[in-house]
Protein backbone atom coordinates (compact mmCIF):
# COMPACT_ATOMS: atom_id res chain seq x y z
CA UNK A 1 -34.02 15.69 -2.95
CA UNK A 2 -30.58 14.78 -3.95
CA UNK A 3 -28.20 13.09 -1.95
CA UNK A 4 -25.07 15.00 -1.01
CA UNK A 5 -21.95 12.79 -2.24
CA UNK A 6 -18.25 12.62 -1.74
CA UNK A 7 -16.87 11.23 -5.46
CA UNK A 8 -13.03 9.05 -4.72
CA UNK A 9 -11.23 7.54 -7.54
CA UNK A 10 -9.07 4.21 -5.87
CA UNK A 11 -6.93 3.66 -8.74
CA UNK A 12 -5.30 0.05 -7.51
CA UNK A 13 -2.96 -1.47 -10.02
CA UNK A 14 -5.63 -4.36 -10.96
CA UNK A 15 -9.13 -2.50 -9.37
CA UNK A 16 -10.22 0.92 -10.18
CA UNK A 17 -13.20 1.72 -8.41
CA UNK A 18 -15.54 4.43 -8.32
CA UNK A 19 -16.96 5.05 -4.78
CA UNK A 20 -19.74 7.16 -3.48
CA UNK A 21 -19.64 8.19 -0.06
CA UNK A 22 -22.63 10.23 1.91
CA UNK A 23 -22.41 12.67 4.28
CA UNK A 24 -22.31 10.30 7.03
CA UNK A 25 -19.37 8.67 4.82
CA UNK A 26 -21.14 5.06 4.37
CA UNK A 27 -21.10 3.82 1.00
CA UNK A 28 -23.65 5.06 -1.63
CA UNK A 29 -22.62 3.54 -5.02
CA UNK A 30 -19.43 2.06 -5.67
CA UNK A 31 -18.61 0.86 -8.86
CA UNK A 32 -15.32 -0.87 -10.70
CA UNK A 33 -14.02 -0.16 -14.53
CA UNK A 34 -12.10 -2.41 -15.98
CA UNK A 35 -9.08 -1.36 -18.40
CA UNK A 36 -6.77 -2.97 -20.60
CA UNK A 37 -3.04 -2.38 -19.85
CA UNK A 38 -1.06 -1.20 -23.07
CA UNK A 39 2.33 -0.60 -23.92
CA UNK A 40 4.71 2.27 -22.85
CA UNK A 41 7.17 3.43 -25.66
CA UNK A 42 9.45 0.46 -24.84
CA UNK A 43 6.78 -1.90 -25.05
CA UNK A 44 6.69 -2.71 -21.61
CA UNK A 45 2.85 -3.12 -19.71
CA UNK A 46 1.60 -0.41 -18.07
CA UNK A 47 -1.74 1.16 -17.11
CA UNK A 48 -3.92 2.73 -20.01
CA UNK A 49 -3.93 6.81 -18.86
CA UNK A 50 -5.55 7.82 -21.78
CA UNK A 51 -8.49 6.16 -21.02
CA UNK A 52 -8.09 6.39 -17.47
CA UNK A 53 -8.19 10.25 -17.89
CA UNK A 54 -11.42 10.02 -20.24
CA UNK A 55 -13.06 7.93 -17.45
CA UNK A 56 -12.54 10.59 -14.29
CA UNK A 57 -13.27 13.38 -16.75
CA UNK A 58 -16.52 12.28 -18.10
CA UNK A 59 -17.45 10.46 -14.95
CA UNK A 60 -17.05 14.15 -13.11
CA UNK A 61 -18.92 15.74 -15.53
CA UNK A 62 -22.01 13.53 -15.37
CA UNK A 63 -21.83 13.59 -11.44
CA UNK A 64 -22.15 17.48 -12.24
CA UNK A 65 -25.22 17.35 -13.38
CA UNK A 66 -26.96 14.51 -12.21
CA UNK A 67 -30.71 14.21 -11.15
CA UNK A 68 -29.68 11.90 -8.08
CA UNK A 69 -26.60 13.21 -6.76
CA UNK A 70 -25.18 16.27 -5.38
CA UNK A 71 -21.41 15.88 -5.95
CA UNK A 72 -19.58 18.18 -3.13
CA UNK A 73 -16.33 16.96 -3.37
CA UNK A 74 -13.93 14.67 -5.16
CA UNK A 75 -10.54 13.06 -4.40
CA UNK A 76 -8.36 10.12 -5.57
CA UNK A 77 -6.06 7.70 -4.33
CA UNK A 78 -3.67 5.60 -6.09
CA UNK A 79 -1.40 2.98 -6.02
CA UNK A 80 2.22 4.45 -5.65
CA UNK A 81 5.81 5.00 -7.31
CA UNK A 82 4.75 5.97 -10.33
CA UNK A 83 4.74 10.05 -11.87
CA UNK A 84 3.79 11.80 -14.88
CA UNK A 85 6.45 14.10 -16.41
CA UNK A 86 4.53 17.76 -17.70
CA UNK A 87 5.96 19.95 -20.18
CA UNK A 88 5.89 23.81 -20.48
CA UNK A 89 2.12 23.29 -22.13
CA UNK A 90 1.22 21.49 -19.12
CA UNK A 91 0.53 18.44 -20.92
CA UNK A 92 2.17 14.95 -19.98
CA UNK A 93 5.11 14.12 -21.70
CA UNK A 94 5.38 10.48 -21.32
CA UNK A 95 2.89 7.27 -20.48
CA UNK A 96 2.45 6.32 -17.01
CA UNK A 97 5.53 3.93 -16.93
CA UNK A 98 5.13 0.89 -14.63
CA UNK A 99 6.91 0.38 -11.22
CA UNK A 100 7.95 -3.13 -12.10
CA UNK A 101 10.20 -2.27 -14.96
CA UNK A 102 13.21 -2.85 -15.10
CA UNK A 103 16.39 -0.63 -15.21
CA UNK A 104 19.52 -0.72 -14.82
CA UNK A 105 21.25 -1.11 -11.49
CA UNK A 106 23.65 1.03 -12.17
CA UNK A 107 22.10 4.37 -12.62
CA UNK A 108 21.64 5.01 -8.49
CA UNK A 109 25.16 4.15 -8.06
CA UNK A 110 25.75 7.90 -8.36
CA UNK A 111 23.75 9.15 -5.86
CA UNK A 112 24.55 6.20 -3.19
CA UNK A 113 28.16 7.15 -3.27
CA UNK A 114 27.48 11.03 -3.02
CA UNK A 115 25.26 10.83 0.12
CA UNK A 116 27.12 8.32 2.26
CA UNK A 117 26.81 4.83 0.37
CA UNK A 118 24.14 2.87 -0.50
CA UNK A 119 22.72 2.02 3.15
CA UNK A 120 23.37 4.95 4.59
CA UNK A 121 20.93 6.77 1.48
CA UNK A 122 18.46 3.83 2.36
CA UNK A 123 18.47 4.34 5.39
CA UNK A 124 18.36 8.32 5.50
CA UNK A 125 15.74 8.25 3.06
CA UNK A 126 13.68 4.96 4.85
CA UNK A 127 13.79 3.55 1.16
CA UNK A 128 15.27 -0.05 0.27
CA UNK A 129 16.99 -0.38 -2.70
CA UNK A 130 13.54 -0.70 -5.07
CA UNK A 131 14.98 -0.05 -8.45
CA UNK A 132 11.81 1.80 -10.23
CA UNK A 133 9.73 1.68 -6.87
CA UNK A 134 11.54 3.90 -5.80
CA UNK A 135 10.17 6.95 -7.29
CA UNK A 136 13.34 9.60 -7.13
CA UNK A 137 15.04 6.58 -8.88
CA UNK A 138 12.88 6.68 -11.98
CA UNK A 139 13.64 10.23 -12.14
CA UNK A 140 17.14 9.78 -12.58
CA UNK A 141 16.09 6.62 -15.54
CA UNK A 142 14.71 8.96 -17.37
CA UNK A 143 17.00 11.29 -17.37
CA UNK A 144 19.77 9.12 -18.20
CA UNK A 145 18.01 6.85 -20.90
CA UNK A 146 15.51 9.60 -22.55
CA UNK A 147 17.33 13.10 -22.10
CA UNK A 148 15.57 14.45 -25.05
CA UNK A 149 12.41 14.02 -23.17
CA UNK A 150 14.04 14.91 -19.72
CA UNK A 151 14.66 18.19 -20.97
CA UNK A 152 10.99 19.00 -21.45
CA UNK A 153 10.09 18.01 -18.37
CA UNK A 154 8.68 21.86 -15.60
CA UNK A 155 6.74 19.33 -13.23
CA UNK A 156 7.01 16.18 -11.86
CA UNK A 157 4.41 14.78 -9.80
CA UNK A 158 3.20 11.94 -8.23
CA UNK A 159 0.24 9.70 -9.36
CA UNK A 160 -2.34 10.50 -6.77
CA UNK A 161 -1.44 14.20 -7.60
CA UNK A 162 -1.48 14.08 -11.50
CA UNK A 163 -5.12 13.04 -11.60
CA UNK A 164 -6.30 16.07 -9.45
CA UNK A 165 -4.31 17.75 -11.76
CA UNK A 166 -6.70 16.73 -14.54
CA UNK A 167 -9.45 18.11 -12.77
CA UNK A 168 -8.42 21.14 -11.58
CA UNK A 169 -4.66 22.85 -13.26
CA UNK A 170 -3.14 22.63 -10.02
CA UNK A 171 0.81 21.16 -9.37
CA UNK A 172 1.02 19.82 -6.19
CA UNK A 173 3.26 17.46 -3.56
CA UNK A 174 1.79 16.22 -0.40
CA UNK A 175 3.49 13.75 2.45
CA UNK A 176 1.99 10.53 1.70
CA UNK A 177 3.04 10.20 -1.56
CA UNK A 178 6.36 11.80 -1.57
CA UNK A 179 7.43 9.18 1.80
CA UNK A 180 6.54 6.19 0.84
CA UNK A 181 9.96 4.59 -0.79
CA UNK A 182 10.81 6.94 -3.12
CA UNK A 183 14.20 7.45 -1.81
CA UNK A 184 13.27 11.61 -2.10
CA UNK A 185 12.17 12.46 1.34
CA UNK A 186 15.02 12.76 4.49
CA UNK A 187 13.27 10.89 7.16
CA UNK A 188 16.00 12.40 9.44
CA UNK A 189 15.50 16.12 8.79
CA UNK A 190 11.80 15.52 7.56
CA UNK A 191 12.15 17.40 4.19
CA UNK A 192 13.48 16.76 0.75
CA UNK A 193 17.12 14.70 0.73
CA UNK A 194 19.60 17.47 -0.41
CA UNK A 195 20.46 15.14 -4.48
CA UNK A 196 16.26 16.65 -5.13
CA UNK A 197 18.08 20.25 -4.78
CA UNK A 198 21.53 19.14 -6.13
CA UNK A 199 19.71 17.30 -9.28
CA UNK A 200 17.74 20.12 -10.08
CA UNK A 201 14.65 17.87 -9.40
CA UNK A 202 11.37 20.40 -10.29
CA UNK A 203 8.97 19.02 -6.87
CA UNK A 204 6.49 21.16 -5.40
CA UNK A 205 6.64 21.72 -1.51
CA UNK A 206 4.48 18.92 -0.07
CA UNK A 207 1.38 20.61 0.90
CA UNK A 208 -1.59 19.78 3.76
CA UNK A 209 -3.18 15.73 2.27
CA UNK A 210 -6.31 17.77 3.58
CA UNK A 211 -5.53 20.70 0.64
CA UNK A 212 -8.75 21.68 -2.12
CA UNK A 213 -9.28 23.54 -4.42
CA UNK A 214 -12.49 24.83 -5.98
CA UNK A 215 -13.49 24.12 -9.71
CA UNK A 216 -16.21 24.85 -11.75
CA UNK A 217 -17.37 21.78 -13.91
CA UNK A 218 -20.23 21.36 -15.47
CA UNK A 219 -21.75 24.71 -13.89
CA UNK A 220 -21.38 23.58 -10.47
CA UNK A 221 -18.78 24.12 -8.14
CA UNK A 222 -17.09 21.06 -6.50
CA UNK A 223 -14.03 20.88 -3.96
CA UNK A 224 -11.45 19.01 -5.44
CA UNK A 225 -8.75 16.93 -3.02
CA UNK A 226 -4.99 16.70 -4.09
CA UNK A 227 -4.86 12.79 -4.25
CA UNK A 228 -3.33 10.39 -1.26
CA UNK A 229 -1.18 7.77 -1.79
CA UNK A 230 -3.38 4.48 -0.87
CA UNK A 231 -1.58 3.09 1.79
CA UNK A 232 -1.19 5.70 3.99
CA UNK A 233 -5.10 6.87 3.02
CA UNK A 234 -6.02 2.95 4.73
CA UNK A 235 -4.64 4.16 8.08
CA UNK A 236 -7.00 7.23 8.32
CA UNK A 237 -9.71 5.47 9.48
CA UNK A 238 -8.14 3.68 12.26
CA UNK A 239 -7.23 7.32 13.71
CA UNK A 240 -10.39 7.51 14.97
CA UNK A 241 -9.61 5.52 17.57
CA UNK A 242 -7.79 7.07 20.66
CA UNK A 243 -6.32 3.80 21.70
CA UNK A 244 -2.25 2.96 19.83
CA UNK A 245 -2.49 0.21 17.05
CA UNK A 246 -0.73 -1.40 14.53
CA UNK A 247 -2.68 -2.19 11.28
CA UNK A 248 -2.16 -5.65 9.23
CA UNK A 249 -3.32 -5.50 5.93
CA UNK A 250 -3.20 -8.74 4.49
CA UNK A 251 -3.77 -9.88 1.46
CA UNK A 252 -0.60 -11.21 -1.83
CA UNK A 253 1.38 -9.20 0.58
CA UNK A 254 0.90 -8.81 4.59
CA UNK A 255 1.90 -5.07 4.86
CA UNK A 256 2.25 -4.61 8.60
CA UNK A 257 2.06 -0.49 9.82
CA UNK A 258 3.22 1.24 13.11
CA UNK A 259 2.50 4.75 12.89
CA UNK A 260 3.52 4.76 16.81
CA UNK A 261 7.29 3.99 16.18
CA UNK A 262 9.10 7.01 16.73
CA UNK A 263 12.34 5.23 16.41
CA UNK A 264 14.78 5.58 13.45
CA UNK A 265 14.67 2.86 10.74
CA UNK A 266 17.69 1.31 10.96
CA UNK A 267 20.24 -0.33 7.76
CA UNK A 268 19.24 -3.80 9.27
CA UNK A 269 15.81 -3.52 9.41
CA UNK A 270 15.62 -1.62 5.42
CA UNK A 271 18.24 -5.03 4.57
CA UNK A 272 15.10 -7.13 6.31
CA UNK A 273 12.58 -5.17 4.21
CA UNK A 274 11.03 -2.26 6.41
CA UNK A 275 10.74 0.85 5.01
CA UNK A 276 8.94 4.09 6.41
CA UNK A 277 5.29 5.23 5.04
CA UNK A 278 3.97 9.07 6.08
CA UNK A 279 0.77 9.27 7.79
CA UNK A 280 -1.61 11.79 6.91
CA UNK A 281 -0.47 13.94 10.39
CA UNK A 282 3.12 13.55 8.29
CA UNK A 283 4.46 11.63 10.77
CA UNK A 284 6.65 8.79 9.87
CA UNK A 285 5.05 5.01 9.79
CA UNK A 286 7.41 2.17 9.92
CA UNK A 287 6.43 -0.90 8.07
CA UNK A 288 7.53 -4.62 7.32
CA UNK A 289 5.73 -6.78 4.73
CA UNK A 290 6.09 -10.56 4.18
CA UNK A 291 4.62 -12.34 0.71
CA UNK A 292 1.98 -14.16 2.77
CA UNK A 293 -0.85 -14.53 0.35
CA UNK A 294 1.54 -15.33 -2.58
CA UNK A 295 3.59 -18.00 -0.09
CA UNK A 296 -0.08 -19.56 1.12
CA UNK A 297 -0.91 -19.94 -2.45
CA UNK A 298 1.88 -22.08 -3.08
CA UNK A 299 1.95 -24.29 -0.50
CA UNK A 300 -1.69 -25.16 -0.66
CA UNK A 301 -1.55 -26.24 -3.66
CA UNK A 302 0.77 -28.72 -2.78
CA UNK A 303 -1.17 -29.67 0.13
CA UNK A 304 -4.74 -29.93 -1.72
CA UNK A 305 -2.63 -31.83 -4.78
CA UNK A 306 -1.13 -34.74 -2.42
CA UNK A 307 -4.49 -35.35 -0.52
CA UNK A 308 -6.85 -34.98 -3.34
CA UNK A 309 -8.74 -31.89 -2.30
CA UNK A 310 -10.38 -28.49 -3.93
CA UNK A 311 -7.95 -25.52 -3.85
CA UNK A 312 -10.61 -24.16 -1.97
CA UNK A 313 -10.87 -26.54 0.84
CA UNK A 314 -8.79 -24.62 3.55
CA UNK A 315 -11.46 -22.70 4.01
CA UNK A 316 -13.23 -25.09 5.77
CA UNK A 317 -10.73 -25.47 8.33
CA UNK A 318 -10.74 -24.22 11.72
CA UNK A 319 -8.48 -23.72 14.72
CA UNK A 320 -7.79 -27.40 16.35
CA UNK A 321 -6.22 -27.07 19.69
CA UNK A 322 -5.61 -31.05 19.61
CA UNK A 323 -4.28 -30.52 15.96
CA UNK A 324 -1.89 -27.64 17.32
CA UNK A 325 -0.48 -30.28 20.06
CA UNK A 326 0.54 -32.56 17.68
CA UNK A 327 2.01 -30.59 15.64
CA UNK A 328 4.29 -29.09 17.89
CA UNK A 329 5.21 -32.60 19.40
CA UNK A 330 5.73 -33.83 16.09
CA UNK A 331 8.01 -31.60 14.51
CA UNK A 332 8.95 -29.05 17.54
CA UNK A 333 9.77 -25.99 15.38
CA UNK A 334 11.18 -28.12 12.94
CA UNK A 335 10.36 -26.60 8.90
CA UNK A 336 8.65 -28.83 6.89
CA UNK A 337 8.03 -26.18 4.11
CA UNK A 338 10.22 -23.58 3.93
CA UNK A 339 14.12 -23.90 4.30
CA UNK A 340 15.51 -24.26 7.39
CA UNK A 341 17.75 -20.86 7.04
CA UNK A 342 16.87 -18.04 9.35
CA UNK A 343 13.70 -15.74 8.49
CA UNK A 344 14.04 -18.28 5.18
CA UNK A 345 10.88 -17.54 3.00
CA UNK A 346 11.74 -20.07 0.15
CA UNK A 347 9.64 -22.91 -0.22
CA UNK A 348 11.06 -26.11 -0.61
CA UNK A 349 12.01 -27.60 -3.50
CA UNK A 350 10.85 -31.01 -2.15
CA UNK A 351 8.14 -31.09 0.61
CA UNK A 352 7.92 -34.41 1.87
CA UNK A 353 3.68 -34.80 2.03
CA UNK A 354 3.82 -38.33 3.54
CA UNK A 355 4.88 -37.10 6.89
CA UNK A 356 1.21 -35.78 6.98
CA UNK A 357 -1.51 -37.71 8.13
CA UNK A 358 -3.64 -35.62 6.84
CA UNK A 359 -4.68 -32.39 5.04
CA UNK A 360 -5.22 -30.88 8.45
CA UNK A 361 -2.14 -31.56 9.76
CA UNK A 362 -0.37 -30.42 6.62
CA UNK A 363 -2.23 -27.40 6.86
CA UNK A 364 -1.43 -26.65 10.84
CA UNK A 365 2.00 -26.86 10.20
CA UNK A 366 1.92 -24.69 7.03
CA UNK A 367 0.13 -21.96 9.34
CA UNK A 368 2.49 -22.51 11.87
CA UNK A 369 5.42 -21.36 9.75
CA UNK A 370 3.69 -19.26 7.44
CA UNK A 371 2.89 -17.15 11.02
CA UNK A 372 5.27 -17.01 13.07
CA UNK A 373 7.39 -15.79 9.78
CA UNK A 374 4.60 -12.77 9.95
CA UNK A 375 5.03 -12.59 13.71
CA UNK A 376 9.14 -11.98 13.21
CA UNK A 377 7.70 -9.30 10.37
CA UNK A 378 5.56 -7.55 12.90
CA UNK A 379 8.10 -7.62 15.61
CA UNK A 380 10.40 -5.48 13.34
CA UNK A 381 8.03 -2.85 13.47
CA UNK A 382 7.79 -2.80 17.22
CA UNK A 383 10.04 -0.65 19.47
CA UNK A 384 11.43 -0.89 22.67
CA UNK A 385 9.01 0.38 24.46
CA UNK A 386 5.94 -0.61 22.49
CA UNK A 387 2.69 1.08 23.80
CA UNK A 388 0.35 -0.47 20.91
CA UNK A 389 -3.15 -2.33 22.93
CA UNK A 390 -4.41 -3.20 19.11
CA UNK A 391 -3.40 -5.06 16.31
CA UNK A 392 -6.58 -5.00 13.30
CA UNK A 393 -5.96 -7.22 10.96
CA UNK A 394 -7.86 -6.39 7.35
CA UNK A 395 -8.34 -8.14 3.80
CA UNK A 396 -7.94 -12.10 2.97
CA UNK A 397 -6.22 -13.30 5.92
CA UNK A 398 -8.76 -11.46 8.51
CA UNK A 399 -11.20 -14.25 7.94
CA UNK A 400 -8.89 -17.21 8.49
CA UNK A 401 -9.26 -18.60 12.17
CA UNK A 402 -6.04 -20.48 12.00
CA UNK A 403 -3.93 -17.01 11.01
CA UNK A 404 -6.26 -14.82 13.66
CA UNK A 405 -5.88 -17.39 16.28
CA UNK A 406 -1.90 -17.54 15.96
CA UNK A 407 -1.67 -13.41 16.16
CA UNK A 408 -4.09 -13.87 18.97
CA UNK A 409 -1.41 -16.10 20.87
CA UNK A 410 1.63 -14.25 19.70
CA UNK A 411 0.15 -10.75 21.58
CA UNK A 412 -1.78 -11.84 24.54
CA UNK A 413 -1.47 -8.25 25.62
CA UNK A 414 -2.75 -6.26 22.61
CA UNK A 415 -6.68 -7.00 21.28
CA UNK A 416 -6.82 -8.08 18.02
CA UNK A 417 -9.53 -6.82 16.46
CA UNK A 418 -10.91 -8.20 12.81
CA UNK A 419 -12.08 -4.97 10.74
CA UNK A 420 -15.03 -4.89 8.48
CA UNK A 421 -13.92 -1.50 7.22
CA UNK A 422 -14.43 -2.41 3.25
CA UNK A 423 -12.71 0.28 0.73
CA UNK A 424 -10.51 1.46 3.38
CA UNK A 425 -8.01 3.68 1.08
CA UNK A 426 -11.33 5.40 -0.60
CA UNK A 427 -12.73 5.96 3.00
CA UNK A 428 -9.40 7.30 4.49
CA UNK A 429 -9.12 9.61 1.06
CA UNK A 430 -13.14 10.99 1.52
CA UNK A 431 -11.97 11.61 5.16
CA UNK A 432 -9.26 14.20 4.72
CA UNK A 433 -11.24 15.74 1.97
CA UNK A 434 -14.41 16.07 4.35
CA UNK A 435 -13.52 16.60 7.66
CA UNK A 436 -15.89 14.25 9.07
CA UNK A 437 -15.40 10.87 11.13
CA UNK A 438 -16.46 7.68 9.50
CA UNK A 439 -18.95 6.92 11.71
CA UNK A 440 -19.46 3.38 9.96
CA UNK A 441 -16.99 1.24 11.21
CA UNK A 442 -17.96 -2.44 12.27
CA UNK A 443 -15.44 -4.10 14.28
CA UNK A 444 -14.80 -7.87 15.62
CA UNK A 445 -13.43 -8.65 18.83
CA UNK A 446 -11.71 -11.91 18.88
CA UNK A 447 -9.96 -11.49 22.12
C-alpha cells in the first residue's frame, strides 16, 4: 500500500531540500540538491531558476506516479526578498536577482520623503533601511535601471509564490511573505503602504498562507499550497503549544521572534535592527537578530590560534561555575573582545590573549560577551508587560551548554526549552497545507 505524503520544497539560499512528510507529519524521505549559482544579466551571483524550475517540475511529476508514494499535497517555502517579474505570456521576465546586490542608495530617497522621511517609512512599514532586502525597494531598481523590462512586467510576486506558480498558473500574495522587510506592507493599518497604490505596483491581495489549489499532474490530482516565506513557516510549529514563547533560532545569525508583542515597532528599535515578521494568523512578529554564529567564528579562531588548539575544540567545553567566578572577578564586565562602545559588536582589532590563562577562560569570557550582547537583542523584542513562560532556542547554538546556560540565568522566570524540531520551515509549510498538528515534536527541558 502506498504511503500518503505531503511533498515541501525548502528552498534556503545554500540548502534546497526535498522533504517528505506522512500523515502523521514525521519525516519520510528528505533529500538535498545541490545547484550551482550563475550569473544574472549584470553578472552578479544569483540562484540557478532554470534548473531550479526543472527540478520541482520533474520531481512532481515522478511523485505523480510513483509505486511508493501517494503524493496528496505539495507546498514550498523559501528564503525571502527576492520576486520574479511575469509578462503578459505569463512567463518570467528576468532571473531571480539576488538580495545582496547592490544598488544605489539613492533610488528610495523618493519614496522616504513622500511618506514622512526615511524613519518614519521604516518604521510604518516595520522595514530597516535593507537596500535590495527590502523587496518593494527592488521594485523601484528595476524600474529605474531596466524600464524597458519594467514595462513588461502584469505580476509581481514573491519567491515562495512564484514556484507554486510553476505548478499550478495561479498569481498569488499571502502575509508572510509580503511582511517580512519589504518595506510594502503598513504595519499600522495592516494592509498595503499607500506608494504600492501610488506606484502603480501590480500585487495581488494577500490571500489565507493556508490557500490550495487543485492540479492535475501526471493524471492525479494533488493540492497545491501557495508557498510561505521560511521564517515565519519555523514559528508554526511552536503554535501548538498553548503556553506564550519567544523562539531563538540560532545559527550565522541569532534571529530572535516574539509573535506576542503587540506593541508598535518603534524608529529606535528598526535603528537597533528589529524589524516585524507576519505570522501565519497575520499577526505581526517583532524580531531582533545579532551575527552570533559569524561573531563566534571569529573569535575562536583567535582563541584556538593563541593556545594551540583544533577549531573544533569548544565543543568540548562545558559550563564551569568556578570558571564563571573568575571571570567575573577578573574582568567585572570589562570587554576583552569586542569594543568597549555600547551594544558594540566589532571585534577588536587587537585582543590581548595573554590575559588568559587558558583556552577556557578565553572562552568564558568570549561567551560572556558574545551573550549578554544576545540577551540586550532579546530584550528588544520584549514589551512592557511581557507574558512569554518560554524561550526555545533551535539550530547551532541549542547544543552549546555555555550559550543555554547563560539564557537560562538571564530568564529565571521563563523555561528554556532546547527543540529537536529538525526542518522546522518544511514542517511549519506541510502544516498550513494539511491541517494537522505535528504530533512529532521532541523537546528538552533544561530548566
Amino acid at each position: 500500500m502506498k504511503e500518503s505524503v505531503t511533498a515541501i520544497f525548502d528552498i534556503g539560499k545554500t540548502n534546497k531540500k526535498l522533504i517528505l512528510f506522512g500523515n502523521d507529519l514525521g519525516i519520510v524521505l528528505e533529500e538535498e540538491k545541490k545547484f550551482h549559482t550563475v550569473e544574472d544579466d549584470e553578472g552578479f551571483e544569483c540562484d540557478d531558476i532554470d534548473s531550479i524550475e526543472r527540478w520541482i517540475v520533474d520531481t512532481v511529476k515522478q511523485l505523480s506516479v510513483s509505486d511508493k508514494y501517494d503524493l496528496r499535497a505539495v507546498n514550498f517555502t523559501t528564503y525571502g526578498a527576492t520576486l520574479a517579474y511575469l509578462g503578459e505570456d505569463g512567463k518570467r521576465l528576468t532571473p531571480i536577482y539576488n538580495y545582496l546586490k547592490p544598488i544605489d542608495d539613492r533610488i528610495p530617497e523618493n519614496i522616504y520623503k513622500r511618506y514622512g522621511g526615511r524613519d518614519e517609512f521604516c518604521r510604518r512599514s516595520a522595514s530597516p533601511a535593507l537596500g535590495m532586502l527590502n523587496s518593494g525597494i527592488q521594485v523601484l531598481w528595476l524600474k529605474s535601471t531596466k524600464p524597458e523590462i519594467y514595462s513588461k512586467v502584469k505580476h509581481i510576486l514573491h519567491f515562495p509564490q512564484y514556484l507554486s506558480y510553476i505548478l499550478t498558473g495561479k498569481i498569488y500574495s499571502e502575509h508572510t511573505s509580503i511582511g517580512c522587510h519589504t518595506a510594502l506592507w503598513d504595519f499600522d493599518n495592516m494592509t498595503y503602504h499607500p506608494w504600492v497604490r501610488d506606484y502603480n505596483l501590480n500585487l495581488p491581495q494577500p490571500s489565507s498562507v493556508s490557500t490550495v489549489n487543485e492540479v492535475v499532474i501526471e493524471g492525479k490530482t494533488i493540492n497545491v499550497g501557495i508557498g510561505i516565506h521560511d521564517s515565519s513557516a519555523s514559528l508554526a510549529p511552536y503554535f501548538e503549544s498553548s503556553e506564550k514563547f519567544l523562539l531563538l533560532s540560532t545559527g550565522t545569525w541569532c534571529i530572535n521572534m516574539n509573535p506576542f508583542n503587540t506593541e508598535t515597532l518603534t524608529s529606535e528599535q528598526l535603528d537597533m535592527d528589529c524589524l516585524c515578521y507576519m505570522s501565519i494568523g497575520r499577526k505581526p512578529v517583532k524580531s531582533s537578530r545579532i551575527f552570533l554564529g559569524h561573531m563566534h567564528e571569529e573569535a575562536v579562531a583567535k582563541i584556538a590560534n593563541h593556545f594551540m588548539k583544533p577549531a573544533a575544540y569548544f565543543r568540548t567545553i562545558k559550563t564551569d561555575p568556578n570558571m564563571i567566578a573568575i571571570i567575573q572577578a577578573k574582568y567585572d564586565g570589562k570587554k576583552i573582545f569586542y569594543k568597549s562602545a555600547p551594544d558594540s559588536m566589532e571585534l577588536r582589532e587587537f585582543i590581548d590573549m595573554y590575559e588568559f590563562v587558558s583556552y577556557e577562560e578565553a572562552y568564558h569570557q568570549l561567551m560572556n560577551e558574545l551573550c549578554e550582547l544576545t540577551v540586550e537583542s532579546i530584550k528588544l523584542i520584549l514589551p512592557s508587560g511581557d507574558d512569554t513562560s518560554r524561550i526555545y532556542i533551535t539550530g547551532g547554538f541549542s547544543g552549546n551548554e555555555v550559550f543555554r546556560n547563560y539564557i537560562i540565568k538571564a530568564f529565571p522566570s521563563k523555561k528554556v526549552i532546547v527543540s529537536e524540531i529538525v526542518n522546522a520551515s518544511a514542517l511549519g509549510a506541510a502544516i498550513v497545507v494539511s491541517g494537522l498538528k505535528s504530533g512529532n515534536k521532541v523537546n528538552l527541558d533544561y530548566n
